[in-house]
C-alpha atoms as a PDB file:
ATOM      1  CA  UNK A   1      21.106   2.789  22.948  1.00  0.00           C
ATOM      2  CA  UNK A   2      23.135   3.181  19.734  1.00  0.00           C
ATOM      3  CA  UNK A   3      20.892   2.738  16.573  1.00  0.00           C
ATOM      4  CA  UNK A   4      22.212   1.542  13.534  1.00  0.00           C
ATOM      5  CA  UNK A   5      21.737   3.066  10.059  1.00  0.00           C
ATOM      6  CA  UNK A   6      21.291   2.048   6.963  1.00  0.00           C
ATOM      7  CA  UNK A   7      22.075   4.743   4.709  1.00  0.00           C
ATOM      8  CA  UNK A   8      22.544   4.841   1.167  1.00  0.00           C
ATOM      9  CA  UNK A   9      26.136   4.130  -0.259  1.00  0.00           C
ATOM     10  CA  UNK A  10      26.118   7.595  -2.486  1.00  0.00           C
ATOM     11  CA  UNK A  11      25.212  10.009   1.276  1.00  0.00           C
ATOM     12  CA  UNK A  12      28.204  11.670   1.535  1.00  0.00           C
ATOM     13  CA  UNK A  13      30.254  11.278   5.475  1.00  0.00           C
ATOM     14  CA  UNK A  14      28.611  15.064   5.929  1.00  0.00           C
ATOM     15  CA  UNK A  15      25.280  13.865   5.349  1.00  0.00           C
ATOM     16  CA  UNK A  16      25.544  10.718   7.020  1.00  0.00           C
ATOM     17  CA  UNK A  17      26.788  12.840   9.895  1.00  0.00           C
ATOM     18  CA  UNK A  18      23.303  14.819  10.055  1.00  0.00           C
ATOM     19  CA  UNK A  19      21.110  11.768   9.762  1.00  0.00           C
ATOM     20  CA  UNK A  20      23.290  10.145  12.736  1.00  0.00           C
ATOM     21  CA  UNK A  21      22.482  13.136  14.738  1.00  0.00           C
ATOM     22  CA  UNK A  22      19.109  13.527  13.447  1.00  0.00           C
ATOM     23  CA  UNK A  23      18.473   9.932  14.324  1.00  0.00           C
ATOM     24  CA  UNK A  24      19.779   9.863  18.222  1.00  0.00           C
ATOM     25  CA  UNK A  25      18.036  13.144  19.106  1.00  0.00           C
ATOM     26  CA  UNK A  26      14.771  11.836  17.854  1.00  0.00           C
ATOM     27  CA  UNK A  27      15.669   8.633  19.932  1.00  0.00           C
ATOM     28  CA  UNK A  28      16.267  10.260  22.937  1.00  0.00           C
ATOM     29  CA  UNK A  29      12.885  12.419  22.515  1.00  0.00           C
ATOM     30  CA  UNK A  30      10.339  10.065  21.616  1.00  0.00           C
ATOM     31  CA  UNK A  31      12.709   6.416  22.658  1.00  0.00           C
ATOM     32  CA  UNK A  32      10.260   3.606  21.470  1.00  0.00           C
ATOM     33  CA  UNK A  33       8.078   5.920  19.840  1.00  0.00           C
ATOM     34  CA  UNK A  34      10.680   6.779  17.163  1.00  0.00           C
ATOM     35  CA  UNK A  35       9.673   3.782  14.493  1.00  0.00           C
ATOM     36  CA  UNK A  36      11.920   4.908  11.345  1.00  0.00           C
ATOM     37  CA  UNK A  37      13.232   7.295   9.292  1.00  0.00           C
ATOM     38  CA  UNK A  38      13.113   7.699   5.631  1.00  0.00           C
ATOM     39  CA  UNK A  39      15.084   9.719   3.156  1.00  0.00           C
ATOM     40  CA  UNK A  40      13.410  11.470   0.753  1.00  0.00           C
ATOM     41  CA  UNK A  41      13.896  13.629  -1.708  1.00  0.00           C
ATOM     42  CA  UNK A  42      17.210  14.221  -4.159  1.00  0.00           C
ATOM     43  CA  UNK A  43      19.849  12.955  -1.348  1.00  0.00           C
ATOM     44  CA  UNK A  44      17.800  10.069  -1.510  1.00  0.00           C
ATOM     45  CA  UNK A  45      17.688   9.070  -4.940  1.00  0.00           C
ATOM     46  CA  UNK A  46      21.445   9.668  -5.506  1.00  0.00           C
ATOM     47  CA  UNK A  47      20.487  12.927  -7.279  1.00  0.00           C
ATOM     48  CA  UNK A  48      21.683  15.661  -4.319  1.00  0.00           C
ATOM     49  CA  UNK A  49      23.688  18.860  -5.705  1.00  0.00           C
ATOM     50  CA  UNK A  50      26.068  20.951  -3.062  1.00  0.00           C
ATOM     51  CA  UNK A  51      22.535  23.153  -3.021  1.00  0.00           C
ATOM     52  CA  UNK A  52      20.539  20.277  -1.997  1.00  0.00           C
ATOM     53  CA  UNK A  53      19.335  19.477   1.506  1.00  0.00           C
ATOM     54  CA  UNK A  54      18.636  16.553   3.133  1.00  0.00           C
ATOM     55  CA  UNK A  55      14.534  15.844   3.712  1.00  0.00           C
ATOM     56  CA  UNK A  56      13.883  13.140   6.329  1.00  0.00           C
ATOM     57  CA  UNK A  57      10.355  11.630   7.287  1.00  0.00           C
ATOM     58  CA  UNK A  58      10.588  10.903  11.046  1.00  0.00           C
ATOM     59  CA  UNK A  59       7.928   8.013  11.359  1.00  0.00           C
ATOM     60  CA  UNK A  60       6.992   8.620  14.692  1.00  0.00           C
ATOM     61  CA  UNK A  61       4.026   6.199  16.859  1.00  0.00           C
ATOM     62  CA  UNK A  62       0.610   8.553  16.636  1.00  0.00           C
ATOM     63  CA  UNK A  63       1.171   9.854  20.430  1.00  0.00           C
ATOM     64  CA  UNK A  64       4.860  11.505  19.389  1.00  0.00           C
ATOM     65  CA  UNK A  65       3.815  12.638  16.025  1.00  0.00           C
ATOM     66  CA  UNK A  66       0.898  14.732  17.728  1.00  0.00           C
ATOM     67  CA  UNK A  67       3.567  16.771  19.681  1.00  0.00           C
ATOM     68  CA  UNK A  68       5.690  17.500  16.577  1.00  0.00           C
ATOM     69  CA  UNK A  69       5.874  19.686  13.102  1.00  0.00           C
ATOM     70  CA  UNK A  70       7.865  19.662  10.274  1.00  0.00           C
ATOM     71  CA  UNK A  71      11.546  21.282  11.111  1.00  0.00           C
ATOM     72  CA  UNK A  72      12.818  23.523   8.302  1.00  0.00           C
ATOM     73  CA  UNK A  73      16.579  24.096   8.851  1.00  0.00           C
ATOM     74  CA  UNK A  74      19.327  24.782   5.673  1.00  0.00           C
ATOM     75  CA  UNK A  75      20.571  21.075   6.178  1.00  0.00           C
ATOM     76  CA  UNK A  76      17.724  19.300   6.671  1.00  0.00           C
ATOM     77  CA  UNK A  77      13.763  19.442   6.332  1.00  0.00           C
ATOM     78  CA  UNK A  78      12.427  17.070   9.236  1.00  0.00           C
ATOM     79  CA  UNK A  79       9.178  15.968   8.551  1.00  0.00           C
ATOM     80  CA  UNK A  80       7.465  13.960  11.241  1.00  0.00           C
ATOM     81  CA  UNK A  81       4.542  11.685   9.584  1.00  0.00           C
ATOM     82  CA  UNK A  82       2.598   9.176  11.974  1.00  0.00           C
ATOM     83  CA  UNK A  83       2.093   5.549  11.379  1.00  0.00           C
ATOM     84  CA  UNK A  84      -1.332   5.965  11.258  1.00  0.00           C
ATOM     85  CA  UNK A  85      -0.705   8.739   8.741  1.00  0.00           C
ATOM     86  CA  UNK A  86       1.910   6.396   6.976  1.00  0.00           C
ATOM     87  CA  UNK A  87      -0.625   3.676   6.736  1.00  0.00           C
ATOM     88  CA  UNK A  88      -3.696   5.327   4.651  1.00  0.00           C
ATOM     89  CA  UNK A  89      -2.753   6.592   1.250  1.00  0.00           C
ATOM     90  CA  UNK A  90      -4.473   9.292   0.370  1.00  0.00           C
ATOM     91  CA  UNK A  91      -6.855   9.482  -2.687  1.00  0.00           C
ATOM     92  CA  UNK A  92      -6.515  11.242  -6.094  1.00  0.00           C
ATOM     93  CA  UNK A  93      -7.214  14.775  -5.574  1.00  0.00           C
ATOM     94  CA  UNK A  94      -6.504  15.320  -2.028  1.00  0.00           C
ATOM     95  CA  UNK A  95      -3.868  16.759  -0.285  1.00  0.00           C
ATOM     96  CA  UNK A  96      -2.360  13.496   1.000  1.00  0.00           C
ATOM     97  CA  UNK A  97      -2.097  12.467  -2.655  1.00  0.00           C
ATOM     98  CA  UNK A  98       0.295  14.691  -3.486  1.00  0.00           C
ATOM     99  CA  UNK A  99       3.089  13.833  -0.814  1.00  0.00           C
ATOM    100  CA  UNK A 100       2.592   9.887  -2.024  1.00  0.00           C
ATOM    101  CA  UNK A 101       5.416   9.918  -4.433  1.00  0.00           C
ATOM    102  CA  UNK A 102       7.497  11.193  -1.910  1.00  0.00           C
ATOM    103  CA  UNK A 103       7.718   7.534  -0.524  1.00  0.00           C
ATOM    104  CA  UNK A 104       8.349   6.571  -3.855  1.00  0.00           C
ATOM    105  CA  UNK A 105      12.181   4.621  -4.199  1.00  0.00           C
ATOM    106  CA  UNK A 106      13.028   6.765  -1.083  1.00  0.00           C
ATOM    107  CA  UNK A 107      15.419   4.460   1.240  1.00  0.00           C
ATOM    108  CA  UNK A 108      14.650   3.538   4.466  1.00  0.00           C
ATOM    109  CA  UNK A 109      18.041   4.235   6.743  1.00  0.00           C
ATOM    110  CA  UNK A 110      16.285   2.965   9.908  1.00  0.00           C
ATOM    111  CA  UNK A 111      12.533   0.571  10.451  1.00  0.00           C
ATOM    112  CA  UNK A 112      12.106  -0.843  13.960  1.00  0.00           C
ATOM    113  CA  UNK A 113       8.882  -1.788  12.655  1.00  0.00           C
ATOM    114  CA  UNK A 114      10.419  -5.099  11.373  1.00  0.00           C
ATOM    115  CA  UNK A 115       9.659  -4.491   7.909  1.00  0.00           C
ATOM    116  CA  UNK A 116       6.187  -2.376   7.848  1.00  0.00           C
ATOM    117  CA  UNK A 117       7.639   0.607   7.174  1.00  0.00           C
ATOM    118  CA  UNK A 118       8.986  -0.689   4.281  1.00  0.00           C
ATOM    119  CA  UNK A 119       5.390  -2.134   2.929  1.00  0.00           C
ATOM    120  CA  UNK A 120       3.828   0.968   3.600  1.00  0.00           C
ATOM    121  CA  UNK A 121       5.856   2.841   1.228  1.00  0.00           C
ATOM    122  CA  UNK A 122       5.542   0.618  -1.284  1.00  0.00           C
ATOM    123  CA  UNK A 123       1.890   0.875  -0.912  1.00  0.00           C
ATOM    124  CA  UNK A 124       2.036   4.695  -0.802  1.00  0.00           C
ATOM    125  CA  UNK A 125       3.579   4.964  -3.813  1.00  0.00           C
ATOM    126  CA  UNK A 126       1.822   2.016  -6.297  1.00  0.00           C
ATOM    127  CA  UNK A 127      -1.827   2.104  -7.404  1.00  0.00           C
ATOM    128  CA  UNK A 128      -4.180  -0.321  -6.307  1.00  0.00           C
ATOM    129  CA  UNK A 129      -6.133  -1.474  -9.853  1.00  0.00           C
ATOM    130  CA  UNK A 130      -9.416   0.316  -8.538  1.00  0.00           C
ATOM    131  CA  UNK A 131      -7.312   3.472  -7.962  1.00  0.00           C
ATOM    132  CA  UNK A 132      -5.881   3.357 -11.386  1.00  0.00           C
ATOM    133  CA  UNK A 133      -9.053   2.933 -12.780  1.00  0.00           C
ATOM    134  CA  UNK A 134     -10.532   5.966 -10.175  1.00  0.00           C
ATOM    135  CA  UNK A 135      -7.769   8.373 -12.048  1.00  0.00           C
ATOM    136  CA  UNK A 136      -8.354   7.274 -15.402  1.00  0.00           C
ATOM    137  CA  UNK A 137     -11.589   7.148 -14.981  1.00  0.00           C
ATOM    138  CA  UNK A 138     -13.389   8.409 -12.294  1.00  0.00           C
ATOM    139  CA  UNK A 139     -11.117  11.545 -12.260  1.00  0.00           C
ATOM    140  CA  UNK A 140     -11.318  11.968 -15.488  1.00  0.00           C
ATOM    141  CA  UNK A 141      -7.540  12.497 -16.213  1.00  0.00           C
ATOM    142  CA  UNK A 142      -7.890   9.802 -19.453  1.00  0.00           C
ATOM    143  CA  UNK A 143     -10.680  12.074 -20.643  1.00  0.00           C
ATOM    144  CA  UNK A 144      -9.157  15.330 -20.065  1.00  0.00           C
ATOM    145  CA  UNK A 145      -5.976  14.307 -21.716  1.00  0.00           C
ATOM    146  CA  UNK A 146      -8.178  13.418 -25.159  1.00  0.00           C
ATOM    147  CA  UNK A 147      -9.732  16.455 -24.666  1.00  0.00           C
ATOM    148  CA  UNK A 148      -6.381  18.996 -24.219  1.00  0.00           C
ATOM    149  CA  UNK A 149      -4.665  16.911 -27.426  1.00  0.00           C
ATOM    150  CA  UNK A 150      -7.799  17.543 -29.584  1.00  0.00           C
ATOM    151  CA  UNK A 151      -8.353  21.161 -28.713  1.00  0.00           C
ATOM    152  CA  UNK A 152      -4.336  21.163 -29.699  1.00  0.00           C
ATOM    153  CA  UNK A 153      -4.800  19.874 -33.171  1.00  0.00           C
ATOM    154  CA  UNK A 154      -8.252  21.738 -33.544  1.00  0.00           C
ATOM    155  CA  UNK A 155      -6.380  25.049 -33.185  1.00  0.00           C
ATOM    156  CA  UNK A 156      -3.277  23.957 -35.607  1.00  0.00           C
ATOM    157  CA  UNK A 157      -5.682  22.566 -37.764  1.00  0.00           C
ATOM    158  CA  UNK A 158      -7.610  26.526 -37.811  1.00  0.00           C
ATOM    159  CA  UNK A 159      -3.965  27.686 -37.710  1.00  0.00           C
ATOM    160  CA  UNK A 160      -3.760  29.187 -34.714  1.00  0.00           C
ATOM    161  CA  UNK A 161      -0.157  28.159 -33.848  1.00  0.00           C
ATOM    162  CA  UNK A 162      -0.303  30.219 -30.173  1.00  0.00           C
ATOM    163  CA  UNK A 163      -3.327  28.160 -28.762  1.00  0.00           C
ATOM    164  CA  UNK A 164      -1.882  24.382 -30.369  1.00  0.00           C
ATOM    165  CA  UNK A 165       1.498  25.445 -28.251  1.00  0.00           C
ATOM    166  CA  UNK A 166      -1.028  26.088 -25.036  1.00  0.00           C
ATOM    167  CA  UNK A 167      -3.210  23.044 -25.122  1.00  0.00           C
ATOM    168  CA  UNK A 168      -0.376  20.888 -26.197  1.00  0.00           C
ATOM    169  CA  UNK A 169       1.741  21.912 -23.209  1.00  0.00           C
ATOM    170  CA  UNK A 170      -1.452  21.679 -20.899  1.00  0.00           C
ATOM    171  CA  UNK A 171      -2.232  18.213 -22.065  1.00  0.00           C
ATOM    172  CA  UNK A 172       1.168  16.831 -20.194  1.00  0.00           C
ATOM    173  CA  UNK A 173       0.236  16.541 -17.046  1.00  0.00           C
ATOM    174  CA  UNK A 174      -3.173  14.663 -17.888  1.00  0.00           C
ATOM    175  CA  UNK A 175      -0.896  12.758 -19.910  1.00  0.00           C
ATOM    176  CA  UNK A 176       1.565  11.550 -17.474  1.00  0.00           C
ATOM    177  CA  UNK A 177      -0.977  10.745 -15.109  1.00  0.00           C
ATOM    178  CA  UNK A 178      -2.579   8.321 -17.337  1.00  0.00           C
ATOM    179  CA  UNK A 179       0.826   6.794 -18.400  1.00  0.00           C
ATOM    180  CA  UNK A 180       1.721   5.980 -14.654  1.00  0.00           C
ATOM    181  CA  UNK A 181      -1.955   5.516 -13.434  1.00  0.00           C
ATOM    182  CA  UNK A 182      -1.794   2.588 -16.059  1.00  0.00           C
ATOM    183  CA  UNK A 183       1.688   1.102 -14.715  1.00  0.00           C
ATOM    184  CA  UNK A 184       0.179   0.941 -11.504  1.00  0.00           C
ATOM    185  CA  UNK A 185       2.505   4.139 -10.166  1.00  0.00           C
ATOM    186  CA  UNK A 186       1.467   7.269  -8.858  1.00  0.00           C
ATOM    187  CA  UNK A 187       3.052   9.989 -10.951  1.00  0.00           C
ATOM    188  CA  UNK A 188       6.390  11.203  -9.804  1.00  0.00           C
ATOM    189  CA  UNK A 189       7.410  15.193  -9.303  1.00  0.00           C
ATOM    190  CA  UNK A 190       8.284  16.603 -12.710  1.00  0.00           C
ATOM    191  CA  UNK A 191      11.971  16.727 -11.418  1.00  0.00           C
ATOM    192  CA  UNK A 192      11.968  12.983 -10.973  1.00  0.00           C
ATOM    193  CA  UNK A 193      10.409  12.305 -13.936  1.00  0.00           C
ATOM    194  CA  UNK A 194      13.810  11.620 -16.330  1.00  0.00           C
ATOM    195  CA  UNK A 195      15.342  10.184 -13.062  1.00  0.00           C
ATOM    196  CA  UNK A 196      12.620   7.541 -12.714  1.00  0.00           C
ATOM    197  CA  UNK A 197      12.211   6.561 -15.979  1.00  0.00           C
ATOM    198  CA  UNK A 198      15.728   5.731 -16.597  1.00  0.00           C
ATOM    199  CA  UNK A 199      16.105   4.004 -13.207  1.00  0.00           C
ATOM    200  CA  UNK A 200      12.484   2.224 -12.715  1.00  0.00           C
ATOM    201  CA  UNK A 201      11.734   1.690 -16.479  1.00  0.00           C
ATOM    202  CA  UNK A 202       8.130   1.527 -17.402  1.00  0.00           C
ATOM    203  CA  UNK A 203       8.227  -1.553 -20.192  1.00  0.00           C
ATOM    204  CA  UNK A 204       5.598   0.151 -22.537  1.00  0.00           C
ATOM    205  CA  UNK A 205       6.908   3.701 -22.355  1.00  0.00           C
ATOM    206  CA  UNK A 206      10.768   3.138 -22.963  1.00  0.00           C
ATOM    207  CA  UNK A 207      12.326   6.511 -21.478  1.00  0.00           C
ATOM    208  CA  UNK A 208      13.743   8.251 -24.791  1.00  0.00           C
ATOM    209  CA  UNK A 209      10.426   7.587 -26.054  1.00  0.00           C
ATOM    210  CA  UNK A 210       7.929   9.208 -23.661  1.00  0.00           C
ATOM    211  CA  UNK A 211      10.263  12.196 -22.902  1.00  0.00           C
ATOM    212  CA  UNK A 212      10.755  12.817 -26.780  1.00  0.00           C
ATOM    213  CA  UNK A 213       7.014  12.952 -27.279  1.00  0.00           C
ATOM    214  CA  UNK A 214       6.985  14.753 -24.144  1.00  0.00           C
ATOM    215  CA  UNK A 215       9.875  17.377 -25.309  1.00  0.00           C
ATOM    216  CA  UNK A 216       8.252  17.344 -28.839  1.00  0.00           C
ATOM    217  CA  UNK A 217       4.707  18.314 -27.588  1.00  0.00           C
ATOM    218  CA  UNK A 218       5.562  20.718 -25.235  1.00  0.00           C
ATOM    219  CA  UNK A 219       7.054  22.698 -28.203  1.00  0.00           C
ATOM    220  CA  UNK A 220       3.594  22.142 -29.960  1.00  0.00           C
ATOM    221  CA  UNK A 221       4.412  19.324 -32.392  1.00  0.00           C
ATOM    222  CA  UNK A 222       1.121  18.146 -33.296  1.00  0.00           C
ATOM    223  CA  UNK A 223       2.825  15.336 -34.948  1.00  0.00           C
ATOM    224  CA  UNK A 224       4.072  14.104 -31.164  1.00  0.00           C
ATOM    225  CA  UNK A 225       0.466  14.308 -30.318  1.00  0.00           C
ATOM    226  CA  UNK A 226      -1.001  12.230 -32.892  1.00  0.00           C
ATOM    227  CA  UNK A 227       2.096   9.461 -32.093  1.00  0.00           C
ATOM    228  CA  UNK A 228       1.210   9.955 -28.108  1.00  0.00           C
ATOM    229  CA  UNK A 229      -2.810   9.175 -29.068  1.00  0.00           C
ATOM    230  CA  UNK A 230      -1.483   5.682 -30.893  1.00  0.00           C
ATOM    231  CA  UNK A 231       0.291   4.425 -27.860  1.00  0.00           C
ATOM    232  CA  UNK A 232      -2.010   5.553 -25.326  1.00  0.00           C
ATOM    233  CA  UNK A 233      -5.119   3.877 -27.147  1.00  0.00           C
ATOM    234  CA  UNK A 234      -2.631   0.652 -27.203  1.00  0.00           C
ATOM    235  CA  UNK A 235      -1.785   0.905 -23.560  1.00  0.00           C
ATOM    236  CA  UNK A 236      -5.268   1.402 -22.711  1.00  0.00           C
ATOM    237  CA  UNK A 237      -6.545  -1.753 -24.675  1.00  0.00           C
ATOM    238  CA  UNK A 238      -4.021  -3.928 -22.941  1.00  0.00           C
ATOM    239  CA  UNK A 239      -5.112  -2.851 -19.636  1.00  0.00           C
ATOM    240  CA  UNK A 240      -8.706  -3.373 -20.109  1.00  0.00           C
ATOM    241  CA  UNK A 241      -7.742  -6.334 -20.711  1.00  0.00           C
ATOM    242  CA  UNK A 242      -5.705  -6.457 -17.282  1.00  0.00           C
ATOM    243  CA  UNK A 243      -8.614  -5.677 -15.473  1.00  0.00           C
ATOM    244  CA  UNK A 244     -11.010  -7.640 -17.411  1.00  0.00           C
ATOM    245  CA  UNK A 245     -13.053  -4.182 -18.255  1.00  0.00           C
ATOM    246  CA  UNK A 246     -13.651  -2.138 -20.908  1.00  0.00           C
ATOM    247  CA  UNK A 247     -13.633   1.261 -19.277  1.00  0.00           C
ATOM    248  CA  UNK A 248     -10.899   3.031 -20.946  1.00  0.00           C
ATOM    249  CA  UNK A 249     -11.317   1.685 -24.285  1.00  0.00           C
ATOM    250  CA  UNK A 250     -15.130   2.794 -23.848  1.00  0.00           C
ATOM    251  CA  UNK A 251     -14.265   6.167 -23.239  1.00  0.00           C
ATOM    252  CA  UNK A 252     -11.939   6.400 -25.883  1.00  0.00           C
ATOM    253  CA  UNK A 253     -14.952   5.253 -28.330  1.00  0.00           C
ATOM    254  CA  UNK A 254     -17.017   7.853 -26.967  1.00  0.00           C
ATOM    255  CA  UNK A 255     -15.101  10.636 -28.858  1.00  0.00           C
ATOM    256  CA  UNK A 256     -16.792   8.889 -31.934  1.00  0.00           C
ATOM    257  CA  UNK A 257     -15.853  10.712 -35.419  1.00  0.00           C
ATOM    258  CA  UNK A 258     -13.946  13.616 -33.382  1.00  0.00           C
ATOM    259  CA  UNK A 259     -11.074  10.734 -32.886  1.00  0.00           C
ATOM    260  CA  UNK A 260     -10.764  11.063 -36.427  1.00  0.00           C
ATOM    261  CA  UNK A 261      -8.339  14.428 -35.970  1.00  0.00           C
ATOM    262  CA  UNK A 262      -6.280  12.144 -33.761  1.00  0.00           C
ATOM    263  CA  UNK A 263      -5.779   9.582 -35.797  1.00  0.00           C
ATOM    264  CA  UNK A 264      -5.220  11.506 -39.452  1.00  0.00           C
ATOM    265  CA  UNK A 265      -3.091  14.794 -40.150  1.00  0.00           C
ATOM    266  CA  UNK A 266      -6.317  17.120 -42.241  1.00  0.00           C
ATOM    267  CA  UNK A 267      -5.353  16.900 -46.050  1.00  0.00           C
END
């Protein structure tokens, strides 16, 4: 049995050469219980260097995926992931989590599923509106960014320009996960980040924008903070309104008068 490929129009005729290969040895070890394969990471986003490899989840039927383990070679990383496995997204905060994004706008070059495989990466890499509420709430990370940005301007407000530059740079993360939590998205790797918000625009956070406040409080711009605290308390109020809650918008009203330094450069 021949199988035929799919793969991306930007794979160059080496790297479509290793995914052939790749595709017809897993074929003849596992035959029906080979179900897809995906391609992940830079080669398949169109953003592969002569440095990159290719990375390649084999989606394997649970019985074959029990016999295998990921494949590290200098070409490719082979990464066998179950359907079962596949099929339960893992929540905020566990180790599943973090390999979500990886499904995230990665093409699939082969489903004999008839389409599943396809659904399940979708689902792996959007938020359900009770798991964006369970990181922006429930985890805290809409909380924790508040908290990072006003120990930032506390500190530049006491002029201690060292610790605004720390909290400011440690309030990114908590950031982005609340911008993408709120789009419905789980957060992509911090090399995708540019990548996807130029090619899967989020309407509220126009690209130029977020990375500029992003670029701008990483340096410690207090400034960038303050403008960051005006959109996210925006975003926020139109997705309680989504959701037909008031979570978010609550918590932000529980800072009381401290929201004050957020809102007003000190005379």
């Amino acid at each position: 049995m021949t199988l035929s490929l799919d793969l991306p129009a930007h794979l160059t005729a080496a790297d479509c050469a290793l995914v052939a290969a790749l595709a017809e040895r897993n074929l003849a070890a596992h035959g029906d219980g080979l179900l897809g394969l995906v391609l992940s990471g830079s080669a398949g986003r169109g953003m592969a260097t002569e440095r990159s490899d290719l990375d390649v989840f084999v989606v394997l039927g649970d019985e074959a995926a029990a016999e295998r383990t990921t494949a590290h070679s200098s070409d490719v990383d082979e990464i066998p992931w179950s359907r079962s496995e596949l099929d339960a997204p893992g929540a905020f905060g566990t180790e599943d989590w973090w390999h979500r994004w990886s499904c995230a706008w990665a093409p699939v070059v082969l489903d004999r599923t008839g389409g599943a495989i396809v659904t399940a990466l979708r689902r792996q890499a959007t938020l359900t509106p009770e798991e964006a509420d369970a990181v922006l709430i429930d985890h805290d990370r809409l909380d924790g960014w508040i908290n990072f940005a006003y120990r930032a301007l506390k500190s530049d407000r006491d002029g201690r320009p060292l610790e605004t530059r720390l909290d400011a740079a440690e309030s990114v993360p908590w950031l982005l996960d609340v911008v993408f939590a709120i789009a419905g998205r789980v957060r992509p790797y911090n090399k995708y980040l540019a990548w996807e918000l130029r090619t899967h625009p989020i309407e509220e956070w126009p690209a130029d924008d977020l990375l500029g406040l992003v670029q701008r409080t990483l340096e410690g711009d207090v400034d960038a903070v303050r403008e960051t605290f005006v959109r996210v308390r925006a975003a926020c109020s139109a997705y309680d309104a989504s959701r037909g809650h008031s979570r978010t918008t609550d918590m932000i009203a529980g800072w009381g008068d401290e929201l004050r330094l957020l809102e007003v450069r000190p005379g």
